[in-house]
PDB file of N, CA and C in Angstrom:
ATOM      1  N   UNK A   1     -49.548 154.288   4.782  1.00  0.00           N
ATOM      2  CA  UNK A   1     -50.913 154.775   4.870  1.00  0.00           C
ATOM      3  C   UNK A   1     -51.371 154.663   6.329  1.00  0.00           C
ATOM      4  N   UNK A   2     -51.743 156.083   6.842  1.00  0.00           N
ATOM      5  CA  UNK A   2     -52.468 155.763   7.726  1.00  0.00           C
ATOM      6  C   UNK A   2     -53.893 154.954   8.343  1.00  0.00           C
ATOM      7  N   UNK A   3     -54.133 153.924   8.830  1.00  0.00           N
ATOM      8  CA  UNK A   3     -55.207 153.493   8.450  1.00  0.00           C
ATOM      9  C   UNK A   3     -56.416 154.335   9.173  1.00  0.00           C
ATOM     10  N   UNK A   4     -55.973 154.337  10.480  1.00  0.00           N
ATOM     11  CA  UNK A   4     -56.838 154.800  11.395  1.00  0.00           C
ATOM     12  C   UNK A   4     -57.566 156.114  10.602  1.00  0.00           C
ATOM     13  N   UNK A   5     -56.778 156.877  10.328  1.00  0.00           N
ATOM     14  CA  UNK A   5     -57.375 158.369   9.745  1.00  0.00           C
ATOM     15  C   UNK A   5     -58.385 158.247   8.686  1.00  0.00           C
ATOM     16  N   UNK A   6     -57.399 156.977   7.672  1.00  0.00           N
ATOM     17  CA  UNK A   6     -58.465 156.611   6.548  1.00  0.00           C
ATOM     18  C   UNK A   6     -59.565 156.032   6.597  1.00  0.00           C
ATOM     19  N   UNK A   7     -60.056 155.470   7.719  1.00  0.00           N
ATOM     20  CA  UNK A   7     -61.020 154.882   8.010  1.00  0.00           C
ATOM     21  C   UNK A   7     -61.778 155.713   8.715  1.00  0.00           C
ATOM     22  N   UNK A   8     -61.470 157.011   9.447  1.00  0.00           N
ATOM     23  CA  UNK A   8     -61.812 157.698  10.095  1.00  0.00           C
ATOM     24  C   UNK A   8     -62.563 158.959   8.819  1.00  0.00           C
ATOM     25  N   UNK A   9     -62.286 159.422   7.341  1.00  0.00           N
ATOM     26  CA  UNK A   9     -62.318 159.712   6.294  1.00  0.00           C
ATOM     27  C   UNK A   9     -63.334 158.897   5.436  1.00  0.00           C
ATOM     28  N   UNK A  10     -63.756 157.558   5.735  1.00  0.00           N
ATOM     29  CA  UNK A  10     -64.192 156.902   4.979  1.00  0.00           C
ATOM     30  C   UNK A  10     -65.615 156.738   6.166  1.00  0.00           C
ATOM     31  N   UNK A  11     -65.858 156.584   7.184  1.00  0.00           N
ATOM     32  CA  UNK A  11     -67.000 157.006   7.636  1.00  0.00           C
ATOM     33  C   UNK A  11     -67.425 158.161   7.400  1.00  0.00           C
ATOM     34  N   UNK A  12     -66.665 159.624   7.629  1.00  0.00           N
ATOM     35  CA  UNK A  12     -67.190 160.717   7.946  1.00  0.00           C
ATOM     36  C   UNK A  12     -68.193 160.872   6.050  1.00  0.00           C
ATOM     37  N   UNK A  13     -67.179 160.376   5.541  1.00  0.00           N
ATOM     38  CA  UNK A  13     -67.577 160.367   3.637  1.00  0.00           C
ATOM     39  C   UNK A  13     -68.921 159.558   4.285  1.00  0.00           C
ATOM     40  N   UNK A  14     -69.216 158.614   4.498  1.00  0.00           N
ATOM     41  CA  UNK A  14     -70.510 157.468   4.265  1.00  0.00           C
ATOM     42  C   UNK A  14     -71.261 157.865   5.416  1.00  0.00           C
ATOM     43  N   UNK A  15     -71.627 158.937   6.068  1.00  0.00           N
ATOM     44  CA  UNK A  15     -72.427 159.108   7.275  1.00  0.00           C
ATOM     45  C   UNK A  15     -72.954 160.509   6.867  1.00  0.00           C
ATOM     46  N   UNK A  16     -72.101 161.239   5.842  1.00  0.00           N
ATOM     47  CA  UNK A  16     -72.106 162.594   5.294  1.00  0.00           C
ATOM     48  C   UNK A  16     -72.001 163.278   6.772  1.00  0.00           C
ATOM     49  N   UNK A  17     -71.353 163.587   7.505  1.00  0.00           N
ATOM     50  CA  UNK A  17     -71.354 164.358   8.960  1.00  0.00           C
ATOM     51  C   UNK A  17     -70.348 164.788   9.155  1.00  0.00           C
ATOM     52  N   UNK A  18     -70.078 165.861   9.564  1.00  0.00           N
ATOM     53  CA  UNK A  18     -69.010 166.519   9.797  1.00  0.00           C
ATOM     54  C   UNK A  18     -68.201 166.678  10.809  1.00  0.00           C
ATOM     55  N   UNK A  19     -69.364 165.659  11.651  1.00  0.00           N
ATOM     56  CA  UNK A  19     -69.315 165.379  13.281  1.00  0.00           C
ATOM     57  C   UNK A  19     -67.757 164.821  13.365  1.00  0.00           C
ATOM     58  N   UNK A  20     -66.924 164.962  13.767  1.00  0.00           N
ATOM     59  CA  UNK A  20     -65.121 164.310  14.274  1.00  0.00           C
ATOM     60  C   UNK A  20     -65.936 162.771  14.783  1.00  0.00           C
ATOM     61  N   UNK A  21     -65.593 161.817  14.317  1.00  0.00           N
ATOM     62  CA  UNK A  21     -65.752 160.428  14.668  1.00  0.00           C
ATOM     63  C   UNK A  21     -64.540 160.512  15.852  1.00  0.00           C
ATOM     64  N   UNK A  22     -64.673 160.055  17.192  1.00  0.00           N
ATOM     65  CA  UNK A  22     -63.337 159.157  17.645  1.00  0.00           C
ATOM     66  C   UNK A  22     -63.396 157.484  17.021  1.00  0.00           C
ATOM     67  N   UNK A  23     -62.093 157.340  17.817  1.00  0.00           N
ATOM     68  CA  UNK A  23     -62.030 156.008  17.361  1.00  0.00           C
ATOM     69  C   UNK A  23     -62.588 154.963  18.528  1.00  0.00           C
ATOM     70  N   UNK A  24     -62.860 155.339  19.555  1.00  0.00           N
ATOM     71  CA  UNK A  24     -63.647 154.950  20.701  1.00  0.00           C
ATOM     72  C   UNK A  24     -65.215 154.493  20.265  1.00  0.00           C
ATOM     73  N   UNK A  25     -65.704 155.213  19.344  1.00  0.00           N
ATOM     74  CA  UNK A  25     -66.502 155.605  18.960  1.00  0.00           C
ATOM     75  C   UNK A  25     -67.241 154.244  18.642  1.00  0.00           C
ATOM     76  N   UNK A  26     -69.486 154.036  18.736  1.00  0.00           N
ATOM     77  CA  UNK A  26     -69.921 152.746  18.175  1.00  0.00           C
ATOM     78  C   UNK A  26     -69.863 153.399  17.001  1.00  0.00           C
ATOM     79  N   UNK A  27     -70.293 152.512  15.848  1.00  0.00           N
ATOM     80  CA  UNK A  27     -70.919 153.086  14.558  1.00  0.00           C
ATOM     81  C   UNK A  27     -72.092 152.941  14.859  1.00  0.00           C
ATOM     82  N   UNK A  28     -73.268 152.667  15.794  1.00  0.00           N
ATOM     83  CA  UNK A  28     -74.429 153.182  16.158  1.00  0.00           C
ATOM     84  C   UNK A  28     -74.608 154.277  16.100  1.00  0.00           C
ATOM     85  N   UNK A  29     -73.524 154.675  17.054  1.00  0.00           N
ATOM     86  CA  UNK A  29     -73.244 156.367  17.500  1.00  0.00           C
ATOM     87  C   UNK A  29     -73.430 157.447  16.565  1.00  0.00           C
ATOM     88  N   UNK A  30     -72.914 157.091  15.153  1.00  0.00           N
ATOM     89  CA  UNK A  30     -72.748 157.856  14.072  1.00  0.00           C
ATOM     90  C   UNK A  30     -73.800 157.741  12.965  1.00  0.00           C
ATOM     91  N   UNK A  31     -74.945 156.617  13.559  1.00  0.00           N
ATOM     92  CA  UNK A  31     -76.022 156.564  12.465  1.00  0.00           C
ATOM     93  C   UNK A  31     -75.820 155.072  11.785  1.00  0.00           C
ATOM     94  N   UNK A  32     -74.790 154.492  12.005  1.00  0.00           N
ATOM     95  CA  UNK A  32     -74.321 153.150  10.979  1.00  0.00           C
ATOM     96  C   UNK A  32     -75.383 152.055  11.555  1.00  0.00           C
ATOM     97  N   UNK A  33     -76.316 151.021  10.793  1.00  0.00           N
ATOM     98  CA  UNK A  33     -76.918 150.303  11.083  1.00  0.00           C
ATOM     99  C   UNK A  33     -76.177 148.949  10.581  1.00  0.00           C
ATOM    100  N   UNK A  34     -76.814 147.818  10.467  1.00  0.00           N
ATOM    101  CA  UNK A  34     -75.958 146.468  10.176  1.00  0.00           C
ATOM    102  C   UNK A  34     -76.090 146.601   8.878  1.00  0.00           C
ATOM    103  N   UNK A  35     -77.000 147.294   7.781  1.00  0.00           N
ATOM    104  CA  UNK A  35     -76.993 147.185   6.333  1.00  0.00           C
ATOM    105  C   UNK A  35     -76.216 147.883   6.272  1.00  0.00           C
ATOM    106  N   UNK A  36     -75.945 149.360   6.770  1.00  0.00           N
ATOM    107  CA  UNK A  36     -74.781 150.088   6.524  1.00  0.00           C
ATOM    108  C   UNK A  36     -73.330 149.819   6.740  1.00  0.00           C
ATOM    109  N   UNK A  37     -73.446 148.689   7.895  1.00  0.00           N
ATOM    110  CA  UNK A  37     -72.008 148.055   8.432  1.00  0.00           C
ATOM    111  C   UNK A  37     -71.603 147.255   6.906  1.00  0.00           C
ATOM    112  N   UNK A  38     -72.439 146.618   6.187  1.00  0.00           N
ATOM    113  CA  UNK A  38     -71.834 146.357   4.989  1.00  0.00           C
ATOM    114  C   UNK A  38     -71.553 146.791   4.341  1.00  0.00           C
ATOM    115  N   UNK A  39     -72.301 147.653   4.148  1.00  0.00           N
ATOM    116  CA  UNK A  39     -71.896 148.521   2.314  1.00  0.00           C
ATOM    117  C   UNK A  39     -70.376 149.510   3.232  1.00  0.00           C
ATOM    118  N   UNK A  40     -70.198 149.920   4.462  1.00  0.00           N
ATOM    119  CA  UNK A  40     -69.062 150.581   5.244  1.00  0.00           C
ATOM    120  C   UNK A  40     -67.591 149.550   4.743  1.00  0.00           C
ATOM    121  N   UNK A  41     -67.748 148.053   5.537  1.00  0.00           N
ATOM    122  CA  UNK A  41     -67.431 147.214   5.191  1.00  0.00           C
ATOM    123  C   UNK A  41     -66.623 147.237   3.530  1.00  0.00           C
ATOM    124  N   UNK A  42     -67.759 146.900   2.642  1.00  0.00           N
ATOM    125  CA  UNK A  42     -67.513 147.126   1.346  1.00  0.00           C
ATOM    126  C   UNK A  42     -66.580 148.039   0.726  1.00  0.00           C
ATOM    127  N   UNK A  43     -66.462 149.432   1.323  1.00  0.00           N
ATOM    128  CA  UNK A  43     -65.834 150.929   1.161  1.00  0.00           C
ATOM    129  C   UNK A  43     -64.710 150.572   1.695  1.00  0.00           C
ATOM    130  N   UNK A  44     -64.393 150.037   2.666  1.00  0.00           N
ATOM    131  CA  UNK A  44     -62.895 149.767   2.978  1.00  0.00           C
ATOM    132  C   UNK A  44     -62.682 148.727   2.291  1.00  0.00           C
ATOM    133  N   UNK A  45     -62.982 147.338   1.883  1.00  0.00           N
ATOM    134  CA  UNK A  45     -62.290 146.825   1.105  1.00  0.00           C
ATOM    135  C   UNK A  45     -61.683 146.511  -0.015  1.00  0.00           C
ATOM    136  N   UNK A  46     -62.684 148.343  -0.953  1.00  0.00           N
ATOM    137  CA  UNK A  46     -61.850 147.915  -1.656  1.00  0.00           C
ATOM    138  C   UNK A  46     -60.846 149.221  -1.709  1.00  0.00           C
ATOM    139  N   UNK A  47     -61.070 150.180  -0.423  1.00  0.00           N
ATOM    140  CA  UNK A  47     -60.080 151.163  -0.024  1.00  0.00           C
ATOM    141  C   UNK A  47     -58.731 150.799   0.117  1.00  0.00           C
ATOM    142  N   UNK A  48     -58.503 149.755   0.576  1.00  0.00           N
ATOM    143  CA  UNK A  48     -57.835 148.897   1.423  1.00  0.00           C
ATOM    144  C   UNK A  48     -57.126 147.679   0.288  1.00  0.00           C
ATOM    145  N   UNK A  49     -57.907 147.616  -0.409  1.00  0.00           N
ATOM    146  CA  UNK A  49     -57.766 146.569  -1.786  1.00  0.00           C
ATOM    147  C   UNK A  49     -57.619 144.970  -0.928  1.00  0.00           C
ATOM    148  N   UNK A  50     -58.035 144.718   0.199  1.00  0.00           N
ATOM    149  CA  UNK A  50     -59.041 143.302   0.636  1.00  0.00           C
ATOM    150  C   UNK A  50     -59.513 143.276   0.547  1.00  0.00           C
ATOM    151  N   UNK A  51     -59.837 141.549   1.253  1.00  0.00           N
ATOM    152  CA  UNK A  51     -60.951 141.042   0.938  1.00  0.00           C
ATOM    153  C   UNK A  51     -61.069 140.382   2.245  1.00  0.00           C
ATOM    154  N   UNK A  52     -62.183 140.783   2.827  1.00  0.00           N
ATOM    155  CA  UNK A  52     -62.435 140.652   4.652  1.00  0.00           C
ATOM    156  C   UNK A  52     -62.928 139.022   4.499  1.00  0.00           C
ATOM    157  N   UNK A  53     -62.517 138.420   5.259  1.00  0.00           N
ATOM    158  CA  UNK A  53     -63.298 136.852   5.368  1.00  0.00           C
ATOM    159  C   UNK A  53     -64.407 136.570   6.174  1.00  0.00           C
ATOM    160  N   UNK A  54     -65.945 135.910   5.490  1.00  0.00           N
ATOM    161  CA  UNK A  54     -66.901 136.025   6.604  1.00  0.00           C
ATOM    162  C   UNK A  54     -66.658 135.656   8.430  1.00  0.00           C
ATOM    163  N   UNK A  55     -65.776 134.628   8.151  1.00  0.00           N
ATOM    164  CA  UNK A  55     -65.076 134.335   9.655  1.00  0.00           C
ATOM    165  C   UNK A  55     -65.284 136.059  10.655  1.00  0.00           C
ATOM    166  N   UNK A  56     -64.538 136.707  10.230  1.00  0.00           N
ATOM    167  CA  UNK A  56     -64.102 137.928  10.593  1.00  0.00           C
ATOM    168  C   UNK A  56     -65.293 139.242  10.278  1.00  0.00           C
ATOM    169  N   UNK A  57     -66.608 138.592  10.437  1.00  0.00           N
ATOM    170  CA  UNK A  57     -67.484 139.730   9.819  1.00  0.00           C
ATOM    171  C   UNK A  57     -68.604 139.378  11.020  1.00  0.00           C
ATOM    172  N   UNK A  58     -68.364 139.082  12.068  1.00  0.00           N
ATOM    173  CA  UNK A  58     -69.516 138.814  13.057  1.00  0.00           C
ATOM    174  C   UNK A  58     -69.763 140.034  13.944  1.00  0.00           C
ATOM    175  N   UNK A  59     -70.982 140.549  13.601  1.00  0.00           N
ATOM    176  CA  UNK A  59     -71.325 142.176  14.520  1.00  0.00           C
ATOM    177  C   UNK A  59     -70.993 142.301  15.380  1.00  0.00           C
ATOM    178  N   UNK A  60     -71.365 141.010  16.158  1.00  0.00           N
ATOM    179  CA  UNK A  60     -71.176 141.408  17.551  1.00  0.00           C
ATOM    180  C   UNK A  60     -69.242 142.029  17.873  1.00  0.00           C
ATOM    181  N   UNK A  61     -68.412 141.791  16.737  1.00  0.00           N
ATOM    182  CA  UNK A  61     -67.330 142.141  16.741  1.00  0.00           C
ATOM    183  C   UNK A  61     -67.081 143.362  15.937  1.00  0.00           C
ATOM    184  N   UNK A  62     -67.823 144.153  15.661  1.00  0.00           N
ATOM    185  CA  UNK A  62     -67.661 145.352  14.857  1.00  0.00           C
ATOM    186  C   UNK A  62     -68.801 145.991  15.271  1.00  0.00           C
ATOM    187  N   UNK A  63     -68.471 146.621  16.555  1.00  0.00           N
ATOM    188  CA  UNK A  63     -69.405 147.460  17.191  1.00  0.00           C
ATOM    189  C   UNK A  63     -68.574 149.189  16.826  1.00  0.00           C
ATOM    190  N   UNK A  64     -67.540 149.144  16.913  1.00  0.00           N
ATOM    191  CA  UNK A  64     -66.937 149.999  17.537  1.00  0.00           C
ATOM    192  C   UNK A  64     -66.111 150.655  15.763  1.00  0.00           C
ATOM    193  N   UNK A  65     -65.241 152.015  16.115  1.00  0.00           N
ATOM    194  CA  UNK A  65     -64.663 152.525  14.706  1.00  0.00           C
ATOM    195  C   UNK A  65     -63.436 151.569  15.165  1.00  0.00           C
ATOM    196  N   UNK A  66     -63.143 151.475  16.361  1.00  0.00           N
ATOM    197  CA  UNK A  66     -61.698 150.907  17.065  1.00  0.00           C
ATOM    198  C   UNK A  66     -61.756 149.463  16.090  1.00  0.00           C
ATOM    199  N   UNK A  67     -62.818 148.370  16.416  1.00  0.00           N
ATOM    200  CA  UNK A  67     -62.980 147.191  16.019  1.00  0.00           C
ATOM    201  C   UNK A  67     -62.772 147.207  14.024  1.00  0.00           C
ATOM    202  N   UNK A  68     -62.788 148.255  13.714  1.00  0.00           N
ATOM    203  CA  UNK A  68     -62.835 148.395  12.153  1.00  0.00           C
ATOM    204  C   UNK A  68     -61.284 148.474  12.044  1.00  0.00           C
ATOM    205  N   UNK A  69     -60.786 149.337  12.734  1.00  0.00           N
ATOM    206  CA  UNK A  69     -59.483 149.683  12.398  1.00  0.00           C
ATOM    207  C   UNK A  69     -58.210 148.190  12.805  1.00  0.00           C
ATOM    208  N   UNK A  70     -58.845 147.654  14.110  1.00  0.00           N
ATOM    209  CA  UNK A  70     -58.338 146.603  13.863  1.00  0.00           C
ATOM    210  C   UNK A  70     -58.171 145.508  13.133  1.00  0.00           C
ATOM    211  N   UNK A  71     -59.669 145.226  12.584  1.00  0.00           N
ATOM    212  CA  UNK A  71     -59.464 144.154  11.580  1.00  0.00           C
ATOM    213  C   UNK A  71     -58.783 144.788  10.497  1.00  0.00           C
ATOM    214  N   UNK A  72     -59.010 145.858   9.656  1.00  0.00           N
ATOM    215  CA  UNK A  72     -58.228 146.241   8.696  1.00  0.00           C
ATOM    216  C   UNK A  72     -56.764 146.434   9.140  1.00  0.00           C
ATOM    217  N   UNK A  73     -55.713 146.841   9.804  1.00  0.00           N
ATOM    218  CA  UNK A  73     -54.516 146.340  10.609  1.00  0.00           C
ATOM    219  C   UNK A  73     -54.711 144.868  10.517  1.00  0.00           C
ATOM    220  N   UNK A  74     -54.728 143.639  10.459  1.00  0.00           N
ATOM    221  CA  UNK A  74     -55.032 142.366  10.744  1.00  0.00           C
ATOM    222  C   UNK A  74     -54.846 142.141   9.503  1.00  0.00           C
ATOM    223  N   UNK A  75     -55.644 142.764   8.553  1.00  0.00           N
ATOM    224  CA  UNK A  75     -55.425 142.267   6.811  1.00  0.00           C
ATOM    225  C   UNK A  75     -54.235 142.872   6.199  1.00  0.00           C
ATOM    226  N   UNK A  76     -53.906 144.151   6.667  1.00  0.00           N
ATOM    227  CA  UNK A  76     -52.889 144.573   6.023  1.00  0.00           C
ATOM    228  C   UNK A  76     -51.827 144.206   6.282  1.00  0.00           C
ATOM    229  N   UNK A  77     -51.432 143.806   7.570  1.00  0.00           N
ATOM    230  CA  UNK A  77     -50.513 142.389   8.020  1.00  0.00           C
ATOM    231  C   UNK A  77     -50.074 141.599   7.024  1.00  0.00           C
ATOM    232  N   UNK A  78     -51.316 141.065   7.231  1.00  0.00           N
ATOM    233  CA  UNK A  78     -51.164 139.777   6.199  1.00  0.00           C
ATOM    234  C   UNK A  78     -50.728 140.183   4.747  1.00  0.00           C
ATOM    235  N   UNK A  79     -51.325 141.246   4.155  1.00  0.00           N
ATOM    236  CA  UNK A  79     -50.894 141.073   2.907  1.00  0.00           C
ATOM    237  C   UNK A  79     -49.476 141.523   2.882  1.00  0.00           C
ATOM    238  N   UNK A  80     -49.013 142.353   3.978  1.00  0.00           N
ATOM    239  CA  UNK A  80     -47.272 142.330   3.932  1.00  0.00           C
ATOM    240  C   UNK A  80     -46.791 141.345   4.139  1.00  0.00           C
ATOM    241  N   UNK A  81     -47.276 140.298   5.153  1.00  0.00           N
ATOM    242  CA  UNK A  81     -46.295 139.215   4.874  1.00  0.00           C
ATOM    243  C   UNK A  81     -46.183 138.374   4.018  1.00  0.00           C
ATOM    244  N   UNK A  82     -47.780 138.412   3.441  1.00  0.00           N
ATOM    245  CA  UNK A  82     -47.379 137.850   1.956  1.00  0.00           C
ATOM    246  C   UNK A  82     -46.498 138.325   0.759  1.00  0.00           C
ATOM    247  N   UNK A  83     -46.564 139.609   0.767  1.00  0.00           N
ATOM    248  CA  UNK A  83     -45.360 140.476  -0.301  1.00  0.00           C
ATOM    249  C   UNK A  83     -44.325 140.400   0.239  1.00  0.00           C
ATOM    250  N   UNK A  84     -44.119 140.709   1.668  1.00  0.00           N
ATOM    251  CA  UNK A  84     -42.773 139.560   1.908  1.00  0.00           C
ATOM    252  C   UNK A  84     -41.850 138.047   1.653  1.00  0.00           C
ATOM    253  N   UNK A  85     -42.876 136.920   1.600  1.00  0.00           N
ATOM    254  CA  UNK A  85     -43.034 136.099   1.227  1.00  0.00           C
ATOM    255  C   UNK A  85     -42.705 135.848   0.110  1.00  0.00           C
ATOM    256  N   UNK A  86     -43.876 136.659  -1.212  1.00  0.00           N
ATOM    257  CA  UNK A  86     -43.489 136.798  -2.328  1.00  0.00           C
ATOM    258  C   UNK A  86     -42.315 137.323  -2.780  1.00  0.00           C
ATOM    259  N   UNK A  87     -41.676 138.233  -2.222  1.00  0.00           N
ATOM    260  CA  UNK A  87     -40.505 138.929  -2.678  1.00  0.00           C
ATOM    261  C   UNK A  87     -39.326 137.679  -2.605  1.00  0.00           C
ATOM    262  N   UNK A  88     -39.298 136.628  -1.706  1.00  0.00           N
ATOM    263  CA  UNK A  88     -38.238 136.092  -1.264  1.00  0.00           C
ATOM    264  C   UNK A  88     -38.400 134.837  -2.423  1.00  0.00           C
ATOM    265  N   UNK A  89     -39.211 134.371  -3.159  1.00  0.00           N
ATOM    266  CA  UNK A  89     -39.135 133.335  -4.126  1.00  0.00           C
ATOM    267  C   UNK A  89     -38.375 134.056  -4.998  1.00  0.00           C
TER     268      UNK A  89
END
């Protein structure tokens, strides 16, 4: 799965705009406020089928579409190395 695109798909869906998001891009830029950064938030996780940890939910670190795509990369990591993990018991 691509994430970048899907996340790039999953704003354009929650902003209703047809506008091309980059990934450079704030979610200011596109209309996203901090109530919307959640319920956005929310849409990828369970797109994504995580579960983001508040640790990892501080605005000042999710300014950007870039900063989204990374933390989701970061979780999906993890849950491969856990199905890695798991596979080997």
């Amino acid at each position: 799965m691509n994430i970048q695109k899907k996340i790039l798909e999953i704003i354009a869906e929650f902003t209703f705009n047809e506008q091309t998001a980059e990934v450079k891009d704030s979610l200011k830029s596109h209309g996203i406020d901090s109530l919307d950064t959640v319920e956005l938030i929310m849409a990828i996780e369970d797109e994504f089928e995580i579960q983001i940890e508040l640790s990892d939910l501080d605005p000042a670190d999710l300014e950007t579409i870039e900063s989204l795509i990374q933390l989701v990369e970061k979780y999906e990591d993890r849950k491969k190395n856990e199905n890695m993990e798991s596979d080997k018991e």
